[in-house]
Protein backbone atom coordinates (compact mmCIF):
# COMPACT_ATOMS: atom_id res chain seq x y z
CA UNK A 1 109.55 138.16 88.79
CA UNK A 2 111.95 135.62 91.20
CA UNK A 3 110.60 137.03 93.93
CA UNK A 4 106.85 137.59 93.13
CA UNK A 5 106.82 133.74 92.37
CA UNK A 6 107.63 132.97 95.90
CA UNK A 7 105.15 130.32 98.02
CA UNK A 8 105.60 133.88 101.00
CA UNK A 9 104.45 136.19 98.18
CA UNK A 10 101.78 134.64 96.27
CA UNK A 11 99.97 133.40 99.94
CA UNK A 12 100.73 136.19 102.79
CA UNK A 13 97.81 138.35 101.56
CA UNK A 14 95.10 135.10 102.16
CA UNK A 15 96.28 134.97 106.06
CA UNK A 16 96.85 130.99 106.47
CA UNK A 17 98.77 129.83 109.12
CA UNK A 18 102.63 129.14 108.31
CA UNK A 19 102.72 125.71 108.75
CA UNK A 20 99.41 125.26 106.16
CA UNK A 21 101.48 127.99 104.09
CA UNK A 22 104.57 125.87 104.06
CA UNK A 23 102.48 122.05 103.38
CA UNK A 24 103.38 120.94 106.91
CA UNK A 25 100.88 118.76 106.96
CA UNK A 26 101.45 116.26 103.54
CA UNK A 27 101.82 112.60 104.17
CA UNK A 28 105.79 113.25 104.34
CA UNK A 29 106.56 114.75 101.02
CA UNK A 30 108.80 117.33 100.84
CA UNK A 31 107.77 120.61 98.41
CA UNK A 32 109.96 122.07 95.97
CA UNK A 33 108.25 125.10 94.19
CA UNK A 34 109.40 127.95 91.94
CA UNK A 35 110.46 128.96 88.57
CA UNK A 36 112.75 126.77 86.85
CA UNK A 37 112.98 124.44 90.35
CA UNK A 38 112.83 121.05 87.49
CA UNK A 39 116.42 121.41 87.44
CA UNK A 40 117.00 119.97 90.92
CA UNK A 41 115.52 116.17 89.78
CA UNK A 42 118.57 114.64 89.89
CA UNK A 43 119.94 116.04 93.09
CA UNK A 44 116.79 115.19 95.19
CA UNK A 45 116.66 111.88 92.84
CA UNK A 46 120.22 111.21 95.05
CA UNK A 47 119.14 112.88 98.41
CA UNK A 48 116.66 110.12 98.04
CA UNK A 49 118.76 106.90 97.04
CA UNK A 50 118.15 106.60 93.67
CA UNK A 51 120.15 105.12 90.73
CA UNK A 52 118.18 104.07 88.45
CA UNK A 53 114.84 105.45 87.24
CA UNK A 54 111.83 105.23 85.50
CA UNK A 55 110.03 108.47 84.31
CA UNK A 56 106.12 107.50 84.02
CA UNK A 57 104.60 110.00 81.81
CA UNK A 58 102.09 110.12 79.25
CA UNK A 59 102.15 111.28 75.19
CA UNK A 60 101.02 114.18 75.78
CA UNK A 61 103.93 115.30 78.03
CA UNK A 62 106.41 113.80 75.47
CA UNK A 63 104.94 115.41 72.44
CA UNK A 64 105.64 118.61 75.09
CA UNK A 65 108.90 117.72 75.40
CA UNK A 66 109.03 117.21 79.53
CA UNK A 67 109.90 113.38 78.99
CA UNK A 68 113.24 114.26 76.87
CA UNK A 69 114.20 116.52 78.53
CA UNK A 70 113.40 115.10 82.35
CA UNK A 71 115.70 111.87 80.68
CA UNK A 72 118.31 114.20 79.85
CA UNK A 73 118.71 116.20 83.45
CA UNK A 74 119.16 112.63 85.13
CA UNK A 75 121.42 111.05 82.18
CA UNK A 76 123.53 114.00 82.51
CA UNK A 77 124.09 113.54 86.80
CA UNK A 78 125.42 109.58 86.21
CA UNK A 79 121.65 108.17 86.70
CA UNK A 80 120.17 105.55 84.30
CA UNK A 81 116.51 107.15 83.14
CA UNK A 82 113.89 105.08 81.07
CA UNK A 83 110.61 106.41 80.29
CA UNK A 84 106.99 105.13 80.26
CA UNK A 85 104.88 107.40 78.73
CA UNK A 86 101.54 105.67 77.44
CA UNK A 87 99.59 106.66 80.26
CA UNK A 88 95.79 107.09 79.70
CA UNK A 89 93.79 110.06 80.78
CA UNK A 90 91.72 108.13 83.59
CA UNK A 91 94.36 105.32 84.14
CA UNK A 92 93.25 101.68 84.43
CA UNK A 93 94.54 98.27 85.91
CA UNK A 94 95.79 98.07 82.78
CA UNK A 95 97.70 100.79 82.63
CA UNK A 96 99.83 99.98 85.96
CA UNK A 97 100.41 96.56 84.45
CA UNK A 98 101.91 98.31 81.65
CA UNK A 99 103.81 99.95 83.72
CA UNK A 100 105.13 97.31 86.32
CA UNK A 101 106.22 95.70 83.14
CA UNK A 102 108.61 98.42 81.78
CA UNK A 103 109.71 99.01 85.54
CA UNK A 104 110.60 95.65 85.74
CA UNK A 105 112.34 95.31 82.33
CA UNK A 106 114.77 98.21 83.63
CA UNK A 107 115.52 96.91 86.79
CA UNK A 108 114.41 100.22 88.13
CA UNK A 109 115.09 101.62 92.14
CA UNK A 110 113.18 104.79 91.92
CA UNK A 111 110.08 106.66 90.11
CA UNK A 112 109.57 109.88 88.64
CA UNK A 113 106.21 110.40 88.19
CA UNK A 114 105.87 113.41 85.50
CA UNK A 115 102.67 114.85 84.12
CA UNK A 116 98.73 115.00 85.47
CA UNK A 117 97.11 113.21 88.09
CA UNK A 118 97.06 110.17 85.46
CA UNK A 119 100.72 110.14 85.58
CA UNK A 120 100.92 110.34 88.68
CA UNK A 121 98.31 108.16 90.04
CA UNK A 122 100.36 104.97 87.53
CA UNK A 123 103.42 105.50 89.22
CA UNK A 124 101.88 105.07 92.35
CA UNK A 125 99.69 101.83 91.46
CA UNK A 126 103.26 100.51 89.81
CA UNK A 127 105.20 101.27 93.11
CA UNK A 128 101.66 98.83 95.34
CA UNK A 129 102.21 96.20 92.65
CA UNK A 130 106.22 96.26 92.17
CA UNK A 131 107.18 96.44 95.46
CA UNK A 132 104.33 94.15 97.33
CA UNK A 133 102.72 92.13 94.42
CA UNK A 134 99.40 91.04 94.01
CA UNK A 135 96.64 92.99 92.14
CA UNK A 136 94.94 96.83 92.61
CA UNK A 137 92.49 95.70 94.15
CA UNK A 138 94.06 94.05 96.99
CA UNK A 139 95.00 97.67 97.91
CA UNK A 140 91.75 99.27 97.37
CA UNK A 141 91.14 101.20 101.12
CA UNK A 142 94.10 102.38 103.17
CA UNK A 143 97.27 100.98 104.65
CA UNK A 144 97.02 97.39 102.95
CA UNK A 145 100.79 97.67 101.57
CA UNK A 146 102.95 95.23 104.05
CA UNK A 147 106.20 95.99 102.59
CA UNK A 148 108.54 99.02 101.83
CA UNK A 149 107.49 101.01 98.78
CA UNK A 150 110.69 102.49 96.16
CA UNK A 151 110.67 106.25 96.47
CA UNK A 152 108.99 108.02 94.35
CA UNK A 153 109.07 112.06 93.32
CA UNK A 154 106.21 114.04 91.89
CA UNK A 155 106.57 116.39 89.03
CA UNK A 156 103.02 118.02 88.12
CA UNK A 157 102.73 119.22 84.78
CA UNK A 158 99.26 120.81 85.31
CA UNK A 159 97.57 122.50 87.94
CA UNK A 160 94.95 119.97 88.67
CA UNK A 161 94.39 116.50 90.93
CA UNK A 162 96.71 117.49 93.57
CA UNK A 163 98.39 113.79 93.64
CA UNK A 164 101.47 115.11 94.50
CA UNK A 165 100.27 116.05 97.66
CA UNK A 166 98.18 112.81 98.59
CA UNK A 167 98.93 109.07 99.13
CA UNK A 168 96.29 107.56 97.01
CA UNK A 169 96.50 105.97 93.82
CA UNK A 170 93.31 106.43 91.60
CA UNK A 171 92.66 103.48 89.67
CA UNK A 172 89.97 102.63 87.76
CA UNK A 173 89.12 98.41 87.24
CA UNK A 174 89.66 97.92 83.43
CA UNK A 175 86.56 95.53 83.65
CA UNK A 176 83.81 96.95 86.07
CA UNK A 177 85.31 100.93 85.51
CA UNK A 178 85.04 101.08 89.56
CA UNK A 179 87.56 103.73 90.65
CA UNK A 180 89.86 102.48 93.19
CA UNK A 181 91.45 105.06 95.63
CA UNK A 182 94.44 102.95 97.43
CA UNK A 183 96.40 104.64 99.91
CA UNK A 184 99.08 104.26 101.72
CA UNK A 185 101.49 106.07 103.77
CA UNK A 186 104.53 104.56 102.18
CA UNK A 187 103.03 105.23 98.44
CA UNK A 188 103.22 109.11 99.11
CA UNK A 189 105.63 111.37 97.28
CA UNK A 190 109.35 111.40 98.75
CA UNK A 191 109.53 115.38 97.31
CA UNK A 192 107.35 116.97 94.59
CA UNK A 193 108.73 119.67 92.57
CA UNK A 194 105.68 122.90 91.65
CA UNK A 195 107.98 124.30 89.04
CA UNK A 196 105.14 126.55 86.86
CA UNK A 197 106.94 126.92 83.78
CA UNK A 198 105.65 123.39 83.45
CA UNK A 199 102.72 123.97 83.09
CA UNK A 200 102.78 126.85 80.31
CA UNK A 201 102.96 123.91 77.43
CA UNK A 202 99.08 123.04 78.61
CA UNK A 203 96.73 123.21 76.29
CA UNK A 204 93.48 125.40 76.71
CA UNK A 205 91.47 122.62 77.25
CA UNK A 206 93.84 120.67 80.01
CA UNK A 207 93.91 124.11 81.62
CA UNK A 208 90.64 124.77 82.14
CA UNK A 209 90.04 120.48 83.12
CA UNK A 210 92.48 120.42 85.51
CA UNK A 211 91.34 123.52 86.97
CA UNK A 212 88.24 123.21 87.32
CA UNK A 213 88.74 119.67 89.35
CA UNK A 214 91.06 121.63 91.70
CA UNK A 215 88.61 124.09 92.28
CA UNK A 216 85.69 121.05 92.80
CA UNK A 217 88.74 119.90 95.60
CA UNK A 218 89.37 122.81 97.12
CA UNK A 219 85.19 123.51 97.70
CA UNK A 220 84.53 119.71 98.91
CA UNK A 221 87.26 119.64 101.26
CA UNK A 222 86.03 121.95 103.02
CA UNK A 223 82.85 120.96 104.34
CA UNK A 224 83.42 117.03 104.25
CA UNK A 225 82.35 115.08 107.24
CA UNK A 226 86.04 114.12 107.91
CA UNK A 227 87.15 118.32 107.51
CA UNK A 228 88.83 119.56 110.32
CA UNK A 229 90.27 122.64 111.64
CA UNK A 230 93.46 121.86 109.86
CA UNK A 231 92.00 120.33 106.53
CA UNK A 232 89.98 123.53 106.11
CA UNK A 233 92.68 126.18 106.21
CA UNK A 234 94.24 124.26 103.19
CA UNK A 235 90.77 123.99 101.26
CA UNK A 236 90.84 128.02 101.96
CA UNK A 237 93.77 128.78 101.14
CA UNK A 238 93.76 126.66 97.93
CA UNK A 239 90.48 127.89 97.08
CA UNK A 240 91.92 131.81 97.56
CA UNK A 241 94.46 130.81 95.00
CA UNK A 242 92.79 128.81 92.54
CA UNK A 243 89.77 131.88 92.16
CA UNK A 244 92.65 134.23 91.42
CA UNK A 245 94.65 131.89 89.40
CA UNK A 246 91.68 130.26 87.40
CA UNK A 247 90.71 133.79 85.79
CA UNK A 248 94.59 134.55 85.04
CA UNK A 249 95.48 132.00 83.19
CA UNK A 250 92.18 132.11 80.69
CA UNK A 251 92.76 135.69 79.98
CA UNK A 252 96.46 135.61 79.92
CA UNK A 253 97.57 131.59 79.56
CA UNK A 254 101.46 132.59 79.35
CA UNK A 255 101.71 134.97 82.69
CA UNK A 256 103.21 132.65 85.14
CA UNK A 257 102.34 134.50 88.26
CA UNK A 258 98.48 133.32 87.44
CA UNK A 259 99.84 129.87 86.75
CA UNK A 260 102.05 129.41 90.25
CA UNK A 261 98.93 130.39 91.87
CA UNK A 262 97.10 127.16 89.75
CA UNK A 263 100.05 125.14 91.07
CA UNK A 264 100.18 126.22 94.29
CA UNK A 265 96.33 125.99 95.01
CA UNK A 266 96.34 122.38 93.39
CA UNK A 267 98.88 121.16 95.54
CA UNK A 268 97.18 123.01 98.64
CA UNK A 269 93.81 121.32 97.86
CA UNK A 270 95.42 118.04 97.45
CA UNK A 271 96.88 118.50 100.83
CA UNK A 272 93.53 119.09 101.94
CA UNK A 273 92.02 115.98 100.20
CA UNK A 274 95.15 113.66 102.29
CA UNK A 275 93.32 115.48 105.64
CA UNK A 276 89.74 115.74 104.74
CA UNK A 277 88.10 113.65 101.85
CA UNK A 278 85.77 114.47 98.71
CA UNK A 279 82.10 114.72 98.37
CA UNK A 280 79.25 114.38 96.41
CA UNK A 281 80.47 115.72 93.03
CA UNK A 282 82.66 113.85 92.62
CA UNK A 283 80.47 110.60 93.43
CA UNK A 284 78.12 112.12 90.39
CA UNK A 285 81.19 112.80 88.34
CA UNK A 286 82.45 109.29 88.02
CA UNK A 287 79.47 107.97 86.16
CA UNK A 288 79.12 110.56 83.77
CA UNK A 289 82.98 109.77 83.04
CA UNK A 290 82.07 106.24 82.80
CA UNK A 291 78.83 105.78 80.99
CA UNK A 292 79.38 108.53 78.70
CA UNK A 293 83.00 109.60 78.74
CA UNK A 294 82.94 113.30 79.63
CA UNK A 295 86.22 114.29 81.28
CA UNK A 296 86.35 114.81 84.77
CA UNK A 297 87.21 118.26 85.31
CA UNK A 298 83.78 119.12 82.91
CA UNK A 299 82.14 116.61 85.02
CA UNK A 300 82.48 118.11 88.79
CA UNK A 301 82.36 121.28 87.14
CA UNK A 302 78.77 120.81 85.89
CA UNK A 303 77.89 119.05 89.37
CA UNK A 304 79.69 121.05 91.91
CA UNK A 305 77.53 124.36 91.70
CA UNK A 306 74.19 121.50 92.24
CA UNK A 307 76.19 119.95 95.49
CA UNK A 308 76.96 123.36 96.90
CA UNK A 309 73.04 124.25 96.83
CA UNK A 310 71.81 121.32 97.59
CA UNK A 311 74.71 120.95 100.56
CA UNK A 312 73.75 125.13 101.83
CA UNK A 313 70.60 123.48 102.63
CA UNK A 314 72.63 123.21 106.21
CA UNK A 315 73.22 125.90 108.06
CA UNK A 316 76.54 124.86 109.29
CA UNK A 317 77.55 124.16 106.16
CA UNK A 318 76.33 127.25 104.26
CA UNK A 319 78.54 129.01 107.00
CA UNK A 320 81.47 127.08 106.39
CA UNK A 321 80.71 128.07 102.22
CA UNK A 322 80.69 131.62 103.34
CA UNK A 323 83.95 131.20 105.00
CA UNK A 324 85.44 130.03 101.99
CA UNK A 325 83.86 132.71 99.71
CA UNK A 326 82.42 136.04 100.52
CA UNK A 327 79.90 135.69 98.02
CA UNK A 328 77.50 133.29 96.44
CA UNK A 329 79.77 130.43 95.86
CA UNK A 330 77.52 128.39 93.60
CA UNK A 331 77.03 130.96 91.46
CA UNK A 332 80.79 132.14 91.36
CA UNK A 333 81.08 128.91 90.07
CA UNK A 334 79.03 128.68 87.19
CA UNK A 335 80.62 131.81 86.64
CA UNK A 336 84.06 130.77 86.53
CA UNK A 337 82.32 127.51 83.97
CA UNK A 338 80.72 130.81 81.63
CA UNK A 339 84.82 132.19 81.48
CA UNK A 340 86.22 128.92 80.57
CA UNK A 341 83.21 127.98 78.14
CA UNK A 342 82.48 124.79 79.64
CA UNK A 343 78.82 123.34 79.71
CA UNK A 344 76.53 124.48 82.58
CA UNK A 345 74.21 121.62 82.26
CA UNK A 346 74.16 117.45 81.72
CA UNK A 347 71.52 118.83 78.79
CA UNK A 348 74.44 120.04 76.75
CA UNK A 349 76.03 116.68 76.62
CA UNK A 350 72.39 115.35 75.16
CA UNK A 351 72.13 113.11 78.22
CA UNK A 352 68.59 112.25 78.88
CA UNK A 353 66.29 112.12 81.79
CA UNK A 354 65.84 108.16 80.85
CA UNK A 355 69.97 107.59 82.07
CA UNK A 356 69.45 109.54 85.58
CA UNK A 357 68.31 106.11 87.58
CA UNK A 358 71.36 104.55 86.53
CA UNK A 359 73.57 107.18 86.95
CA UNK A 360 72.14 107.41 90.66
CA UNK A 361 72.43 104.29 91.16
CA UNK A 362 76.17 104.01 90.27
CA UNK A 363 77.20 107.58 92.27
CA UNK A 364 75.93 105.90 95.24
CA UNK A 365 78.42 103.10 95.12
CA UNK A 366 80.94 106.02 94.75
CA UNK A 367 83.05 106.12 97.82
CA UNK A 368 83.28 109.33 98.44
CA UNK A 369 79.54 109.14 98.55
CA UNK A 370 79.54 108.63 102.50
CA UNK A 371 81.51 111.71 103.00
CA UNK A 372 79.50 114.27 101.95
CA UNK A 373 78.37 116.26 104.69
CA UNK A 374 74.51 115.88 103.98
CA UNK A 375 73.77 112.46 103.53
CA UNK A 376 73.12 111.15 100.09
CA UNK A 377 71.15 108.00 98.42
CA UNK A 378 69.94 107.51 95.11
CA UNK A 379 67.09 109.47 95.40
CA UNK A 380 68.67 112.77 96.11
CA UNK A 381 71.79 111.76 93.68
CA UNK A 382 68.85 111.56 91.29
CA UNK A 383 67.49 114.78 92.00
CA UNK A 384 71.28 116.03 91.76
CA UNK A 385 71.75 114.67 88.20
CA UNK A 386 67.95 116.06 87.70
CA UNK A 387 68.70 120.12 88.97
CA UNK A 388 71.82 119.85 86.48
CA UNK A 389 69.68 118.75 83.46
CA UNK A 390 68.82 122.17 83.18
CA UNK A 391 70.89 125.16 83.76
CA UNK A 392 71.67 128.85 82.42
């Protein structure tokens, strides 16, 4: 099993390049990955300078169990550990305050961040506002942190955003629900351990969320306006891994060769969103998270298969599609929604056709908006929203 669970075993047959194969190209983080791999925290915790830490987390993940016992392994080396673990799903401004406050109440040198993108995204918005001050917003864009960051490791607990890989910090504004993508060299991921037993304590429902937004990365990578030779052969290869991997785990959730594939692919695509960008999906997605709280991984889900048709519509980019997937690729996805029983269409979530001008309205302030590869206003966001009224 050791050996099948290998990053050489479970990505030789897809025919990437060795240096996309072996995430050569990540804002400086340093991958970990295998079975059982969580054990090496506290040496890398060292490698990396750290004495004391704070865990960020969320309740999920300590109702799991990965909080304790993520304490324990660094207690146990000499290290002081304290946890935060009230992260929200779809973390706020108000969540990284939170946070800064417990970092600063333990003194801390060093951050863990352990669970989802959520997780992971606070622990990056507490490292901006610890280390450099001010508020998210003053980071909002890329490269506006002036000083040195603490270091910070990644431990994903589901196969999903692909932070681990990236150095942005999603945050939403508590008051105006904007999402905020801050980036910054400095904010990425000193090493981020892909250990896939992690990820067996998921339940159904985070499975299919999380993997479903992967597999919305993995497609809008590819054919962004920023995509480039390099960003695409991650958004393949992730994509490869993630169509595999997606199927695996809903017919058999505890096989962890299907669930190092999920990992793997995640952390791929993420790669690929640090050297490409996102699209129009997830522009659409945001609102419908906003104005009527449907999680995200349901939201580009029931968007993406709209984007891809409405995006074939140019021939370079219905090539670059059929690169990624011999096949109809919007249709494989709706496909891969049917398996996981998630809705097809806005319809199912009793959204009306009265709510599309709004929703249109806010997608285009989205800012991945600009990087789709066909441009977008509110007209054809609203004709978006209106093709996924009605689906199936």
């Amino acid at each position: 099993m050791t050996s099948e669970l290998s990053i050489s075993a479970l990505t030789e047959s897809f025919g990437a390049p060795e240096d996309v194969r072996s995430f050569a190209h990540t804002p400086g983080t340093g991958i970990v990955f295998g079975v059982g791999e969580i054990v090496r925290l506290s040496e890398l915790c060292k490698k990396h300078g750290g004495s004391r830490i704070l865990i960020v987390s969320d309740p999920g993940i300590a109702k799991a169990g990965h909080s304790a016992r993520v304490k324990s392994l660094i207690e146990d080396s000499g290290l002081f550990a304290a946890v935060f673990d009230d992260v929200r799903e779809n973390p706020t401004t108000e969540d990284v305050r939170l946070c800064v406050q417990a970092a600063q109440e333990n003194e801390i040198d060093f951050i863990v961040g352990l669970g989802g993108g959520s997780s992971l995204d606070t622990a990056k918005g507490c490292n901006f506002i610890l280390t450099n001050g001010g508020h998210m917003r003053d980071y909002w864009g890329v490269g506006k942190a002036e000083k040195p960051m603490l270091p910070f490791i990644a431990v994903p607990t589901t196969a999903g955003t692909g932070s681990e890989c990236q150095s942005f910090a999603l945050i939403a504004d508590s008051e105006t629900h904007m999402k905020m993508a801050c980036g910054d060299k400095k904010a990425a991921a000193k090493a981020a351990i892909l250990d896939p037993e992690l990820t067996l304590t998921q339940p159904r429902s985070v499975t299919v969320h999380t993997g479903m937004d992967a597999i919305t990365h993995a497609v809008e990578t590819a054919v962004t306006k920023k995509r480039t030779e390099t960003s695409f052969a991650y958004s393949k290869l992730a994509f490869s891994l993630l169509n595999e991997g997606f199927e695996s785990v809903l017919q058999s959730p505890d096989e962890l060769v299907g669930r190092a594939q999920m990992l793997l692919g995640a952390a791929y695509a993420g790669t690929a969103i640090e050297n490409s960008m996102l699209g129009a999906a997830h522009s659409c997605a945001n609102p419908l998270t906003a104005k009527f709280g449907i999680v995200h991984g349901e939201a580009v889900g029931v968007m993406m298969p709209q984007v891809v048709r409405f995006n074939a519509e140019d021939e370079e980019v219905a090539s670059i599609y059929g690169e990624l997937f011999e096949g109809h690729l919007a249709a494989r996805l709706e496909e891969l929604l049917v398996r996981a029983a998630m809705p097809l269409s806005l319809s199912d979530y009793s959204i009306s056709a009265d709510s599309l001008d709004e929703l249109a309205e806010a997608a285009s302030k989205q800012w991945t908006a600009q990087f789709n590869p066909r441009e977008v206003d509110v007209a054809s966001l609203r004709a978006l929203y209106q093709s996924a009224m009605s689906v199936g």
